[in-house]
C-alpha atoms as a PDB file:
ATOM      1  CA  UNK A   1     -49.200  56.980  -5.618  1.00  0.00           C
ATOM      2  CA  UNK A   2     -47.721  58.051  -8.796  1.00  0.00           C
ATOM      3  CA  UNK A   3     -50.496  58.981 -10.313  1.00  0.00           C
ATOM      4  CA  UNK A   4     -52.675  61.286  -8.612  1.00  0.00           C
ATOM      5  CA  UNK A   5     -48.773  63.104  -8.013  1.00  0.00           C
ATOM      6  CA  UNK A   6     -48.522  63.750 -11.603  1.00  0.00           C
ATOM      7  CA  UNK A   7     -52.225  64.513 -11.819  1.00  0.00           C
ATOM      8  CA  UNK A   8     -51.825  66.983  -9.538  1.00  0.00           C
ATOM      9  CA  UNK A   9     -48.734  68.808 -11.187  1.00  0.00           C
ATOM     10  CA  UNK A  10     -51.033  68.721 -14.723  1.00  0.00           C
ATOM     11  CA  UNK A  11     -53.900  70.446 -13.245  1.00  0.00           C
ATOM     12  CA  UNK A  12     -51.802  73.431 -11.401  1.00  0.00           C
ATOM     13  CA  UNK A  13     -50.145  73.618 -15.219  1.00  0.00           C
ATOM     14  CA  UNK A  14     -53.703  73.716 -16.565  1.00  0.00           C
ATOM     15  CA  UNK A  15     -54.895  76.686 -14.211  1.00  0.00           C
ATOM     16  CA  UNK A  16     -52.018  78.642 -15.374  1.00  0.00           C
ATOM     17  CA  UNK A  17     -52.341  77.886 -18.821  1.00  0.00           C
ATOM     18  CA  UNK A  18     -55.947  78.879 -18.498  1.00  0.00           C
ATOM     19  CA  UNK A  19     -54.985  82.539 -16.555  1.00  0.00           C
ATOM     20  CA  UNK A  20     -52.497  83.247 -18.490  1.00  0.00           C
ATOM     21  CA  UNK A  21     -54.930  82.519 -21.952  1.00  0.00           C
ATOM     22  CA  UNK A  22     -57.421  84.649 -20.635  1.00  0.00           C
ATOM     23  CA  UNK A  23     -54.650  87.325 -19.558  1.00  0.00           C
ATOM     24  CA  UNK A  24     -53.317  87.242 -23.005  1.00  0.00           C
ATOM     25  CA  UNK A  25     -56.967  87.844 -24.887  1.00  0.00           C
ATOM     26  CA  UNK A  26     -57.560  90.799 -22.374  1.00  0.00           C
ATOM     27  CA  UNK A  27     -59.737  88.960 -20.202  1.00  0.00           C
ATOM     28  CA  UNK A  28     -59.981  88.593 -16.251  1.00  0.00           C
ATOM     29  CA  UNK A  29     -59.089  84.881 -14.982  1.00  0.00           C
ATOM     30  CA  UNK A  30     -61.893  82.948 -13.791  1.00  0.00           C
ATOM     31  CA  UNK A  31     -61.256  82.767 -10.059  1.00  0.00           C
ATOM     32  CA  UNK A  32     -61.935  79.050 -10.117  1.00  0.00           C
ATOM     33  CA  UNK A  33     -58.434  78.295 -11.681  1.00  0.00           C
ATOM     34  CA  UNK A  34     -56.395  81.122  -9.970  1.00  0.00           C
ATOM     35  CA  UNK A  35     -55.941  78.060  -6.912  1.00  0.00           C
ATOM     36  CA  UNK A  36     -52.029  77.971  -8.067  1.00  0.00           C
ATOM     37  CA  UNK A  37     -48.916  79.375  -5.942  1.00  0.00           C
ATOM     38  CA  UNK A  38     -48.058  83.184  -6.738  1.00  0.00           C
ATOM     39  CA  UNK A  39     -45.516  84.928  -5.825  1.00  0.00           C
ATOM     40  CA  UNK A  40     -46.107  85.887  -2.325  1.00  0.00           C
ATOM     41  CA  UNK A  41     -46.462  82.226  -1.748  1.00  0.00           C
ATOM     42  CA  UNK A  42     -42.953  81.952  -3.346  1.00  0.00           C
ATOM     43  CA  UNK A  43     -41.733  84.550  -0.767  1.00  0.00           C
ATOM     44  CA  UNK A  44     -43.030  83.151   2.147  1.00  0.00           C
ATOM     45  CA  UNK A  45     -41.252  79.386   1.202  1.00  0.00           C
ATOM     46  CA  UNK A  46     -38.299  81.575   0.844  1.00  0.00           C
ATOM     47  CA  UNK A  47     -38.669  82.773   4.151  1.00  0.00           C
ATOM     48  CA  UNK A  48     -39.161  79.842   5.865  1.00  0.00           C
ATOM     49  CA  UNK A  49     -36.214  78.350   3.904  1.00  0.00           C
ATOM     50  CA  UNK A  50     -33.935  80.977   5.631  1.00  0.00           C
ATOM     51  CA  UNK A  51     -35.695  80.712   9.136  1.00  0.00           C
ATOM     52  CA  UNK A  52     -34.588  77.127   9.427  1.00  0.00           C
ATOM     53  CA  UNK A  53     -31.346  77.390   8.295  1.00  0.00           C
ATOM     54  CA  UNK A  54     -30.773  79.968  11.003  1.00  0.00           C
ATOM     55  CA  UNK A  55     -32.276  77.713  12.963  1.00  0.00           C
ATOM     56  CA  UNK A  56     -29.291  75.150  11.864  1.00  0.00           C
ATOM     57  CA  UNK A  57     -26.611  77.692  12.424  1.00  0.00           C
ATOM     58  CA  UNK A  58     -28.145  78.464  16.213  1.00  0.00           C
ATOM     59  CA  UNK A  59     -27.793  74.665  17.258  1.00  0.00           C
ATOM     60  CA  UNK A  60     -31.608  74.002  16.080  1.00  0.00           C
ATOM     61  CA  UNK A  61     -33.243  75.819  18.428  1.00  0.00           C
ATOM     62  CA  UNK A  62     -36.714  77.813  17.828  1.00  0.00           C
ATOM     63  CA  UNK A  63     -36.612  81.227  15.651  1.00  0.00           C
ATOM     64  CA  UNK A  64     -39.554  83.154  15.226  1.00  0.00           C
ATOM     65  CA  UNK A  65     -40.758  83.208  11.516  1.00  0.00           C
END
C-alpha cells in the first residue's frame, strides 16, 4: 500500500540524515541507522544492470554475474 511505501522512503532519509548529523559534529554513526544503501550497493545494481542487458544483446540467455 501507499503508505508503508512512503514510510519506508522517510525512514532510509531519516538514517542518513541522522549519519550524516553525527558525521558533521565529529561523531561516529550509531550503527543502528547505518541500514541504508552505500555505495558498493550502488555498484553492484550497476552491475547487474549491465549483466542483463548483455544478457538482452546474447538472445537472453544466462551470463554469469
Amino acid at each position: 500500500h501507499p503508505e508503508g511505501y512512503l514510510e519506508a522512503f522517510a525512514n532510509i532519509y531519516k538514517n542518513v540524515a541522522f549519519c550524516l548529523q553525527a558525521r558533521l559534529q565529529g561523531e561516529k554513526p550509531d550503527p543502528i541507522y547505518q541500514d541504508f544503501p552505500g555505495v558498493r550497493d550502488g555498484l553492484r545494481g550497476m552491475v547487474f544492470i549491465e549483466k542483463v542487458v548483455q544478457s538482452g544483446k546474447q538472445g537472453a540467455k544466462w551470463v554469469t554475474v
